[in-house]
N, C-alpha and C. Protein backbone atom coordinates (compact mmCIF):
# COMPACT_ATOMS: atom_id res chain seq x y z
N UNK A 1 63.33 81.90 68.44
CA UNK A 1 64.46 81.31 67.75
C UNK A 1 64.08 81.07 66.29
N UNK A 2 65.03 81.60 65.34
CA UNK A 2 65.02 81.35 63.89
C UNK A 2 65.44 79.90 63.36
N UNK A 3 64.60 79.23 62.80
CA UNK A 3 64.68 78.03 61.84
C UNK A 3 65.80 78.43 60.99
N UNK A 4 66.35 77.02 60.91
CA UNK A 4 67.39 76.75 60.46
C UNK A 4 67.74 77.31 58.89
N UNK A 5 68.29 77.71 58.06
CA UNK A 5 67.83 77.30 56.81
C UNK A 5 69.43 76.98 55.93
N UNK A 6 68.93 76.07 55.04
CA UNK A 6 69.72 75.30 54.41
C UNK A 6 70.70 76.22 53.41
N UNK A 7 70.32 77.23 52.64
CA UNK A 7 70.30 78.02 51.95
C UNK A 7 70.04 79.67 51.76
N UNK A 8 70.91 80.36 52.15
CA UNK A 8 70.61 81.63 52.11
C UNK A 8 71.11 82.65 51.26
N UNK A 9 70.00 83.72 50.40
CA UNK A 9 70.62 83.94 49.16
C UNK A 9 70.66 85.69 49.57
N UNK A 10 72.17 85.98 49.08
CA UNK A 10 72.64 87.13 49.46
C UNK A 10 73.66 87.55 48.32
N UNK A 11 73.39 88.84 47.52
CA UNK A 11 74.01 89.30 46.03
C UNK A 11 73.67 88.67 44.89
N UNK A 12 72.53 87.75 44.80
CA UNK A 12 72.21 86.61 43.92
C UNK A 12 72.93 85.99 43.92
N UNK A 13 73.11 85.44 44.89
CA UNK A 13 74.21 83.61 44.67
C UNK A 13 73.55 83.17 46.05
N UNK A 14 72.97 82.07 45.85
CA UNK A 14 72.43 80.64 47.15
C UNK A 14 73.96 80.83 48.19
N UNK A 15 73.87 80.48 49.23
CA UNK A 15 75.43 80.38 50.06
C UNK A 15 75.12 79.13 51.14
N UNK A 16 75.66 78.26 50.82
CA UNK A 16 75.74 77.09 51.62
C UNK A 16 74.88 77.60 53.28
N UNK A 17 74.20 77.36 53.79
CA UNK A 17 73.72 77.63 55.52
C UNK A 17 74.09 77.36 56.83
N UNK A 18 74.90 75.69 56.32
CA UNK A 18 75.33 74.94 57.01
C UNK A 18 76.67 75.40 57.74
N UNK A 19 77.67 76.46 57.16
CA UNK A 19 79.01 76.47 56.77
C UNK A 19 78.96 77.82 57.63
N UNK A 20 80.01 78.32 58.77
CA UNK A 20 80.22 79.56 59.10
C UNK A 20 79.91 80.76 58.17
N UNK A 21 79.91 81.43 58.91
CA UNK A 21 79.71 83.09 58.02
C UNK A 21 80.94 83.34 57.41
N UNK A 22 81.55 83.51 57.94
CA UNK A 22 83.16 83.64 57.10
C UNK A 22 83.33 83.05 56.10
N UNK A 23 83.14 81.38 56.44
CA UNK A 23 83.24 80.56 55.30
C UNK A 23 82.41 80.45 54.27
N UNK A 24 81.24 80.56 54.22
CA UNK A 24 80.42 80.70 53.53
C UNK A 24 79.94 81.90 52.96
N UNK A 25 80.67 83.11 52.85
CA UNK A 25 80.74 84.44 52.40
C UNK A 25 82.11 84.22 51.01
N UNK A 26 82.81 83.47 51.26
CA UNK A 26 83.35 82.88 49.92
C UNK A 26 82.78 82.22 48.61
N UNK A 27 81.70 81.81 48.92
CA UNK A 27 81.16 81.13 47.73
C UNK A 27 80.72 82.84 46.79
N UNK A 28 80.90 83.58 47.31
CA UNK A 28 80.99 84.87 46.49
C UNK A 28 81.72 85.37 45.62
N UNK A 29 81.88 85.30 44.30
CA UNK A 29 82.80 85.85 43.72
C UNK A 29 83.91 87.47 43.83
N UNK A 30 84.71 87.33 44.46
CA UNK A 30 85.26 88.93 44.66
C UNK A 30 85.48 88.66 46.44
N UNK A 31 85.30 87.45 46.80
CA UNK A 31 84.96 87.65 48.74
C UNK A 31 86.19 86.19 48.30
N UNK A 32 87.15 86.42 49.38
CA UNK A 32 88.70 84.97 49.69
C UNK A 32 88.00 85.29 51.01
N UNK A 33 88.93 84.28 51.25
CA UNK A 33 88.51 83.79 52.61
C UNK A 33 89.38 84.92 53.74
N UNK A 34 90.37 85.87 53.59
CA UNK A 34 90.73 86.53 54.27
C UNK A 34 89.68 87.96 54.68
N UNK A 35 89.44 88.18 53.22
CA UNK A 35 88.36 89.32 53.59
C UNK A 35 87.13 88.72 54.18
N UNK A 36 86.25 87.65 53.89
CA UNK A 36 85.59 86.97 54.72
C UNK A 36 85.33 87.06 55.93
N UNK A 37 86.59 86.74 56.71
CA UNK A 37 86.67 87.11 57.93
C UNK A 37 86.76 88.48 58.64
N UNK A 38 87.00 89.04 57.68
CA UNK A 38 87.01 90.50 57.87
C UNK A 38 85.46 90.64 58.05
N UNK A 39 84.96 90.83 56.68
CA UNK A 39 83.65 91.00 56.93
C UNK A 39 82.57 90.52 58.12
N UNK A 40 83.03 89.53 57.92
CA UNK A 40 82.25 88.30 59.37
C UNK A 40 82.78 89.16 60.66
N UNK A 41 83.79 89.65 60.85
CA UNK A 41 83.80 90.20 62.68
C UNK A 41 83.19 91.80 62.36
N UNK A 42 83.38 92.33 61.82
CA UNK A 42 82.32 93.38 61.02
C UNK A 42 80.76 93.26 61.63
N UNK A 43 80.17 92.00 60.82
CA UNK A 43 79.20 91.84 61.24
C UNK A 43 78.16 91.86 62.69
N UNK A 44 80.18 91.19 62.61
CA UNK A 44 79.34 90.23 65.01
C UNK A 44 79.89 91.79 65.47
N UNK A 45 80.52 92.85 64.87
CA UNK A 45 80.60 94.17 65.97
C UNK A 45 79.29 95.02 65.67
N UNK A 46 78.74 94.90 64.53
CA UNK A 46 77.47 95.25 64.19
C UNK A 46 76.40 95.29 64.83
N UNK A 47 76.38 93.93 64.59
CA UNK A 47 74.92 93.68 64.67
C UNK A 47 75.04 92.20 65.98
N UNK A 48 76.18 91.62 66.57
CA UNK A 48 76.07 90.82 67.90
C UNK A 48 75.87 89.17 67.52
N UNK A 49 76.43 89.10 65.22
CA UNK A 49 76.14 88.07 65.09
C UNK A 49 77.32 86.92 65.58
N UNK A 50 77.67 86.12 65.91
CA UNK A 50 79.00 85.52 65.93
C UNK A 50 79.39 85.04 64.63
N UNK A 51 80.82 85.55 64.25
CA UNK A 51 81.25 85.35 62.97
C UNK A 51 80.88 84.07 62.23
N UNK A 52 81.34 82.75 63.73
CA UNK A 52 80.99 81.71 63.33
C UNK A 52 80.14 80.90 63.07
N UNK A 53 78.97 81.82 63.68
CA UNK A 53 77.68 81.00 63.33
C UNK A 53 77.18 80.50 62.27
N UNK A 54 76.95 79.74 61.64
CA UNK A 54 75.99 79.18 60.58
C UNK A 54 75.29 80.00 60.22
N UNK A 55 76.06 80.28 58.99
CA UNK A 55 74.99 81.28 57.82
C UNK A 55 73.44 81.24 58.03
N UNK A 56 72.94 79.61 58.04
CA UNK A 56 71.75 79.48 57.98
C UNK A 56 70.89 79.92 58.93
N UNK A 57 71.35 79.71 60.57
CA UNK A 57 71.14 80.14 61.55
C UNK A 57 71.01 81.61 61.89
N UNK A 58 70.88 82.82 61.45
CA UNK A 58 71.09 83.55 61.52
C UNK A 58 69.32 84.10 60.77
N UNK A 59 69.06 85.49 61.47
CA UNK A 59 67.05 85.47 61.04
C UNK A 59 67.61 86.03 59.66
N UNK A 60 66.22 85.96 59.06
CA UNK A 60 65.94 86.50 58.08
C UNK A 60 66.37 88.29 57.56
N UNK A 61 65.60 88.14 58.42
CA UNK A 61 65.92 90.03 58.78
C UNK A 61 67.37 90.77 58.54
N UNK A 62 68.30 89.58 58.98
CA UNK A 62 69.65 90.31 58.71
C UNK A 62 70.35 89.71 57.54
N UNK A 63 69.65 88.83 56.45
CA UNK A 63 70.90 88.88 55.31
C UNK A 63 70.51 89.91 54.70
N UNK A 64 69.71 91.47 54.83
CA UNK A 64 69.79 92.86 54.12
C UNK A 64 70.96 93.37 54.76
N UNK A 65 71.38 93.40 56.16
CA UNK A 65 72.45 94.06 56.81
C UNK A 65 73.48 93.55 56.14
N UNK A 66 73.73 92.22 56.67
CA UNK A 66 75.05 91.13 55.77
C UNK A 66 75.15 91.26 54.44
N UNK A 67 74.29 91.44 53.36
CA UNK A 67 74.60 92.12 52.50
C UNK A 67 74.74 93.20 51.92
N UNK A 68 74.28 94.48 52.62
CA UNK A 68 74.87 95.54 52.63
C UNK A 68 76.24 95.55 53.26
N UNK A 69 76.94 95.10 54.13
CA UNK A 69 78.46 94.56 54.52
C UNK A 69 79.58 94.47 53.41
N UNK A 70 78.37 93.31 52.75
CA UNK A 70 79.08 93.19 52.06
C UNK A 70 79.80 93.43 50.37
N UNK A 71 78.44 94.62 49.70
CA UNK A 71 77.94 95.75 48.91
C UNK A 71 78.95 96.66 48.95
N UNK A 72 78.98 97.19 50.36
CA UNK A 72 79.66 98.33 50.57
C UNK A 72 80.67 98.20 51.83
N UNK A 73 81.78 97.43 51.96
CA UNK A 73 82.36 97.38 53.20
C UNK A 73 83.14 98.64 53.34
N UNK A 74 83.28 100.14 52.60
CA UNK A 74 84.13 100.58 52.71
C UNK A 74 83.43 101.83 54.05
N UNK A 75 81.54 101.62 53.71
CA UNK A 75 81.00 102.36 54.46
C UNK A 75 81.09 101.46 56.21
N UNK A 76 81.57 100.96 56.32
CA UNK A 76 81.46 99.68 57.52
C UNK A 76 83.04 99.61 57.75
N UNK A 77 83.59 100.22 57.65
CA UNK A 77 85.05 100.32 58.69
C UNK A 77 86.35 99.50 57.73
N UNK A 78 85.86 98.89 56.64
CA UNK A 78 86.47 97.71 56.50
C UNK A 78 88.04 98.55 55.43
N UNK A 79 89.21 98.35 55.74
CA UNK A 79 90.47 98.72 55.45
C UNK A 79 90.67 99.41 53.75
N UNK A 80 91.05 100.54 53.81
CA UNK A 80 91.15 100.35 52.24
C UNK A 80 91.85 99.74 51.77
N UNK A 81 92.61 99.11 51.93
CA UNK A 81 93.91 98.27 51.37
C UNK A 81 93.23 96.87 50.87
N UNK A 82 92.29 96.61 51.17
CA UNK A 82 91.51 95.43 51.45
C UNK A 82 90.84 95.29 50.23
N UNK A 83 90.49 96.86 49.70
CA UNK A 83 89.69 96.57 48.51
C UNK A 83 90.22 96.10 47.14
N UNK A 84 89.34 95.27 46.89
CA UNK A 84 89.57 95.13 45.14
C UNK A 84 89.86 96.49 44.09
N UNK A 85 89.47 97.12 44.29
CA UNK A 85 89.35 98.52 43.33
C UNK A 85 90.23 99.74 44.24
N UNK A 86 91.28 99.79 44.38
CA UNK A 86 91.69 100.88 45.26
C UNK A 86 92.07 101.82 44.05
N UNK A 87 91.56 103.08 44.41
CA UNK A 87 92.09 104.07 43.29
C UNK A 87 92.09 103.92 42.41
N UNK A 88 90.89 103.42 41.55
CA UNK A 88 90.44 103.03 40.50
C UNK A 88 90.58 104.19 39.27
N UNK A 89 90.30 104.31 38.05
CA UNK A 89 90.40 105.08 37.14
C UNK A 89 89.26 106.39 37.63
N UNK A 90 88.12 105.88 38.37
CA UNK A 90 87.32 107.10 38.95
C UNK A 90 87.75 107.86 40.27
N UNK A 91 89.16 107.21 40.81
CA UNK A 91 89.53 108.08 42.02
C UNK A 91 88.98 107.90 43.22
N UNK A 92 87.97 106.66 43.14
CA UNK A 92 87.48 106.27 44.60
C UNK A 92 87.62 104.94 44.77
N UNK A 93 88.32 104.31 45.85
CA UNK A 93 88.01 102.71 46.39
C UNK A 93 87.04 102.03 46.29
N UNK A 94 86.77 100.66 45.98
CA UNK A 94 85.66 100.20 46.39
C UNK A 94 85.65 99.17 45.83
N UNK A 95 84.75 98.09 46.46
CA UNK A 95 84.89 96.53 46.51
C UNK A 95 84.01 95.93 45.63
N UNK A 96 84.19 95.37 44.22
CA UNK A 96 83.25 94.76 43.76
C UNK A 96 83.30 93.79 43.78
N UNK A 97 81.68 93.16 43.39
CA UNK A 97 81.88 91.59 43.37
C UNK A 97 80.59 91.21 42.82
N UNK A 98 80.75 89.83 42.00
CA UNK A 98 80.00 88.78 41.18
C UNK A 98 80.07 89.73 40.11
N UNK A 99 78.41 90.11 39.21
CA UNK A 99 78.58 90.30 37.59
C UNK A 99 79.72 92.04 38.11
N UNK A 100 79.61 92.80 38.80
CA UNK A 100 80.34 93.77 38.45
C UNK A 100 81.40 93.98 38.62
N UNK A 101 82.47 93.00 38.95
CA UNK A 101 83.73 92.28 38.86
C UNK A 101 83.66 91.98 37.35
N UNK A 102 83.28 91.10 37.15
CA UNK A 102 83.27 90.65 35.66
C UNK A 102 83.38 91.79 34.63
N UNK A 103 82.33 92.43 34.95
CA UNK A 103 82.45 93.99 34.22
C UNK A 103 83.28 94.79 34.33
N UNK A 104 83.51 95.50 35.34
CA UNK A 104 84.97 96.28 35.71
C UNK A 104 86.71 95.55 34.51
N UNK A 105 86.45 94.25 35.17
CA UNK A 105 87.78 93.73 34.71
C UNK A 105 88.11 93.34 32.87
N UNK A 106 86.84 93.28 32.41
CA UNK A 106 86.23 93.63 30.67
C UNK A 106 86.32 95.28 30.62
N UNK A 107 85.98 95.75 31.00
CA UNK A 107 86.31 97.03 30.47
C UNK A 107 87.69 97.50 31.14
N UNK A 108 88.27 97.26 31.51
CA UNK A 108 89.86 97.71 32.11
C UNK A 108 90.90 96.65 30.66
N UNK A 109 90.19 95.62 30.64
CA UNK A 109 90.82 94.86 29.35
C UNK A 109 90.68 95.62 27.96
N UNK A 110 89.36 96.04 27.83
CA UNK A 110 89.24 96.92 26.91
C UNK A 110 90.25 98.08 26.64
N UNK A 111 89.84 98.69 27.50
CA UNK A 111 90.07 100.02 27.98
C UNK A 111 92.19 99.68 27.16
N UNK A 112 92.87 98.55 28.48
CA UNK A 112 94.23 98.41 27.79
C UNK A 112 94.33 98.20 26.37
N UNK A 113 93.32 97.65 25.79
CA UNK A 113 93.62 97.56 24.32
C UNK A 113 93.17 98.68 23.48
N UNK A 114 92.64 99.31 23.96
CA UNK A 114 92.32 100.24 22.89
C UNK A 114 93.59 101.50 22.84
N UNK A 115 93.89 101.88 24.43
CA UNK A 115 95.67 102.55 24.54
C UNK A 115 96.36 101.97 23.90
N UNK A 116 96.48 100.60 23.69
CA UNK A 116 97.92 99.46 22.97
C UNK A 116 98.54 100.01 23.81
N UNK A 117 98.11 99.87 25.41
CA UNK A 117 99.42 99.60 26.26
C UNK A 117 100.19 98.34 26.17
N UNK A 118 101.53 97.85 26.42
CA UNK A 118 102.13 96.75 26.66
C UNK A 118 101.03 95.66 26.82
N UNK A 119 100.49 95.82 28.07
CA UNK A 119 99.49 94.70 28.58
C UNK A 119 98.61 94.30 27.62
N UNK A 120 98.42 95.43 27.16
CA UNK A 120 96.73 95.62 25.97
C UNK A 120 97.13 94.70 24.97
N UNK A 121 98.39 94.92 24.50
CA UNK A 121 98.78 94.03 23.08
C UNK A 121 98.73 92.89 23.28
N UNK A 122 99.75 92.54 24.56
CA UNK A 122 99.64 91.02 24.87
C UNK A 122 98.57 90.96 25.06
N UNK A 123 97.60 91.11 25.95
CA UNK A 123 96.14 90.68 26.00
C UNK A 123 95.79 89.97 24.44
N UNK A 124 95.68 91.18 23.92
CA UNK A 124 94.91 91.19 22.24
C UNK A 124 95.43 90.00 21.27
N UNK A 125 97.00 89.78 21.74
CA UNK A 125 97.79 88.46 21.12
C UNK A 125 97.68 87.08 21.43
N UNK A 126 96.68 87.17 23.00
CA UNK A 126 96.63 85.85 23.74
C UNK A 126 98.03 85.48 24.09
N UNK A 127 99.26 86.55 24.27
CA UNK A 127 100.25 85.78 25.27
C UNK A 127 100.51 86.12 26.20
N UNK A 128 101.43 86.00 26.94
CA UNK A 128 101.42 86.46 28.70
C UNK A 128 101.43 87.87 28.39
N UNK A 129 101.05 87.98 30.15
CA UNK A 129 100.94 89.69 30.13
C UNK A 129 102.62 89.74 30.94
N UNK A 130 102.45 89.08 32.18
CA UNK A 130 103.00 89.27 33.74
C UNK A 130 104.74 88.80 33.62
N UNK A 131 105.29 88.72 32.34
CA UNK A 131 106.89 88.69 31.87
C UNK A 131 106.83 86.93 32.35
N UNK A 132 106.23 86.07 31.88
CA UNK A 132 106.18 84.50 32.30
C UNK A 132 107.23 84.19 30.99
N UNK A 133 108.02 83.27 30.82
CA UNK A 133 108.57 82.58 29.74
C UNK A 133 107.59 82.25 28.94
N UNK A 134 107.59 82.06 27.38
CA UNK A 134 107.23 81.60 26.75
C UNK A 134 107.41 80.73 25.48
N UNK A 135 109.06 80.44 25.74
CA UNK A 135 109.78 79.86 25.12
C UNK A 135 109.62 78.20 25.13
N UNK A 136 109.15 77.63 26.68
CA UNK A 136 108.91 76.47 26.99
C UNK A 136 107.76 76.07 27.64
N UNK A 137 107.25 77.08 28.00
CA UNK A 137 105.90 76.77 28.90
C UNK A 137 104.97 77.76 28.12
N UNK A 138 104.05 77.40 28.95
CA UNK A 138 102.43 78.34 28.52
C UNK A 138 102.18 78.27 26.99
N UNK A 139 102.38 76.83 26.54
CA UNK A 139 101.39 76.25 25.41
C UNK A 139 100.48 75.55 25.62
N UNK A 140 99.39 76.11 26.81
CA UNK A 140 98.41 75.16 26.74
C UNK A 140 96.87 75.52 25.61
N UNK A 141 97.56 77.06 25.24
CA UNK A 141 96.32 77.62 24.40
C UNK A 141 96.31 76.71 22.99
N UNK A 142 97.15 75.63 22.83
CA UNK A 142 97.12 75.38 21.37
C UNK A 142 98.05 75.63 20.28
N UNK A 143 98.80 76.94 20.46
CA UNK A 143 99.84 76.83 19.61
C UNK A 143 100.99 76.34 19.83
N UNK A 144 101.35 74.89 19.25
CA UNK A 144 102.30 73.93 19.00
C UNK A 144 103.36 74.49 18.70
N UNK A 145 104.27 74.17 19.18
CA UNK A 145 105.56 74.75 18.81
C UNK A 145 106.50 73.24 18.51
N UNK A 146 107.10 73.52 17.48
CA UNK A 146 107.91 71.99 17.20
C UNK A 146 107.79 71.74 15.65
N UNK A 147 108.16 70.10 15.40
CA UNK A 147 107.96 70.17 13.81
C UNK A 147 106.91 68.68 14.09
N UNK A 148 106.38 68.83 13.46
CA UNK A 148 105.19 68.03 13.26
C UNK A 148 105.81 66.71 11.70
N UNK A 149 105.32 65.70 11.80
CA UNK A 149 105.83 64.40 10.60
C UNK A 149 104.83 64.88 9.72
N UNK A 150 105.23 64.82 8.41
CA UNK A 150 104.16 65.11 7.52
C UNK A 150 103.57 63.18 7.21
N UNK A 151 102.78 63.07 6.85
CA UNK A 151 102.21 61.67 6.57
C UNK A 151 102.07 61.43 4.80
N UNK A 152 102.91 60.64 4.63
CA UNK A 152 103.43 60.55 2.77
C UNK A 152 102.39 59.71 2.30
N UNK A 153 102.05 59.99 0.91
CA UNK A 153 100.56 59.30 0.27
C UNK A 153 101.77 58.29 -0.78
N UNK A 154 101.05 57.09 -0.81
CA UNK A 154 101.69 55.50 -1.46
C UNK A 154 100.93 56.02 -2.87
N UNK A 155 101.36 55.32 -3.38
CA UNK A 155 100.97 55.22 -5.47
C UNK A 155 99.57 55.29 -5.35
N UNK A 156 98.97 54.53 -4.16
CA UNK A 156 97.27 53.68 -4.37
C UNK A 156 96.58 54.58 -4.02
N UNK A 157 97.09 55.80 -3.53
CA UNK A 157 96.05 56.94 -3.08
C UNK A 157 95.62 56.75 -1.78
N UNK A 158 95.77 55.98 -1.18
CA UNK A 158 96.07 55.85 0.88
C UNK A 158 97.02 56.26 1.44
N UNK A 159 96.80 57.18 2.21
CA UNK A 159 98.44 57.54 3.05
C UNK A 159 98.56 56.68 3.94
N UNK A 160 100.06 56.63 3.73
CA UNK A 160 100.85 55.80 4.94
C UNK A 160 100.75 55.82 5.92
N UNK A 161 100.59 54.68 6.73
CA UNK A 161 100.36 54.85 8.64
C UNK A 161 101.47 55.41 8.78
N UNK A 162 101.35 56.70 9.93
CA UNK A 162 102.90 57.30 10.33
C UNK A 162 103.24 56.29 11.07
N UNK A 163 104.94 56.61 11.38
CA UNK A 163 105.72 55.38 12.03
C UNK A 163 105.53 55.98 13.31
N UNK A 164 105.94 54.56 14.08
CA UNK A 164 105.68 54.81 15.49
C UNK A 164 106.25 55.72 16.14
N UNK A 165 106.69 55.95 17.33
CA UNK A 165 107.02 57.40 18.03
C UNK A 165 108.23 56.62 18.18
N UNK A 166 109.03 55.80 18.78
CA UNK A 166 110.22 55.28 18.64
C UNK A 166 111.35 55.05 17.20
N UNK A 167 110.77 54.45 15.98
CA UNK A 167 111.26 55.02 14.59
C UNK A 167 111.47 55.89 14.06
N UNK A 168 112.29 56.07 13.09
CA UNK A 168 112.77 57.24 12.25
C UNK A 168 112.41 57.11 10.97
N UNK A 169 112.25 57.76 10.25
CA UNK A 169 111.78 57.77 8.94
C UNK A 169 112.46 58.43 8.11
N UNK A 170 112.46 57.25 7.13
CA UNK A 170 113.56 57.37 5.88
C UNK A 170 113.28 58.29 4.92
């Protein structure tokens, strides 16, 4: 019987031990909890692990399998529809995740701006891409929309305390 372990590190990221396989295959960037489970009964048809077992619980020996699972689920039965990358600009499926997620989705950003597709511009402008209003919402980047009080300077060279938010100014 394999010792417990608290911590098991699979794609370079630590993954909780304590926490099911399913569940704890989320702390992965690019892995929700639906594919998770995917992956996790994957596994237990594999290799006889139970989905639910405790990450930690599980030998040594097999977080190379479990992470090959989860590397490459497309070689392991797992749906194409499922993948992150379906029919990608190279013409093949496939599931990324942590830094090459990050990467993929920087160069696809790129990539739109340098076409000046629709998306690309907005990207490049910082405003919505996905047709959101922007007339009333989605100012949280900072640009104020409205009129702002200007604050008037007295004879003595101190500006005036602005008036309160209830007053009007003469």
């Amino acid at each position: 019987m394999t010792e417990h372990r608290y911590f098991v590190r699979i794609t370079g990221r630590d993954l909780n031990g304590n926490q099911p396989i399913y569940r704890a295959l989320t702390g992965i960037k690019g892995i929700g909890i639906r594919f998770a489970r995917v992956l996790a009964y994957q596994f237990q048809k594999e290799h006889g692990v139970a989905y639910n077992a405790p990450l930690g619980s599980i030998a040594e020996d097999m977080d190379g399998k479990l992470e090959d699972i989860v590397m490459h689920p497309a070689q392991h039965h797992v749906p194409e529809w499922m993948l992150n990358r379906k029919r990608a600009l190279e013409g093949k499926s496939t599931h990324l995740v942590m830094s090459e997620l990050d990467f993929s989705i920087r160069n696809d950003l790129q990539t739109m701006k340098k076409l000046r597709s629709y998306k690309g511009v907005r990207h490049s402008l910082g405003l919505t891409v996905r047709g959101q209003r922007t007339r009333t919402s989605g100012r949280h980047r900072g640009a104020a929309v409205g009129v702002e009080k200007k604050v008037e300077a007295k004879p003595g060279g101190k500006p005036a305390p602005a008036a309160p938010a209830g007053e009007k100014k003469k």
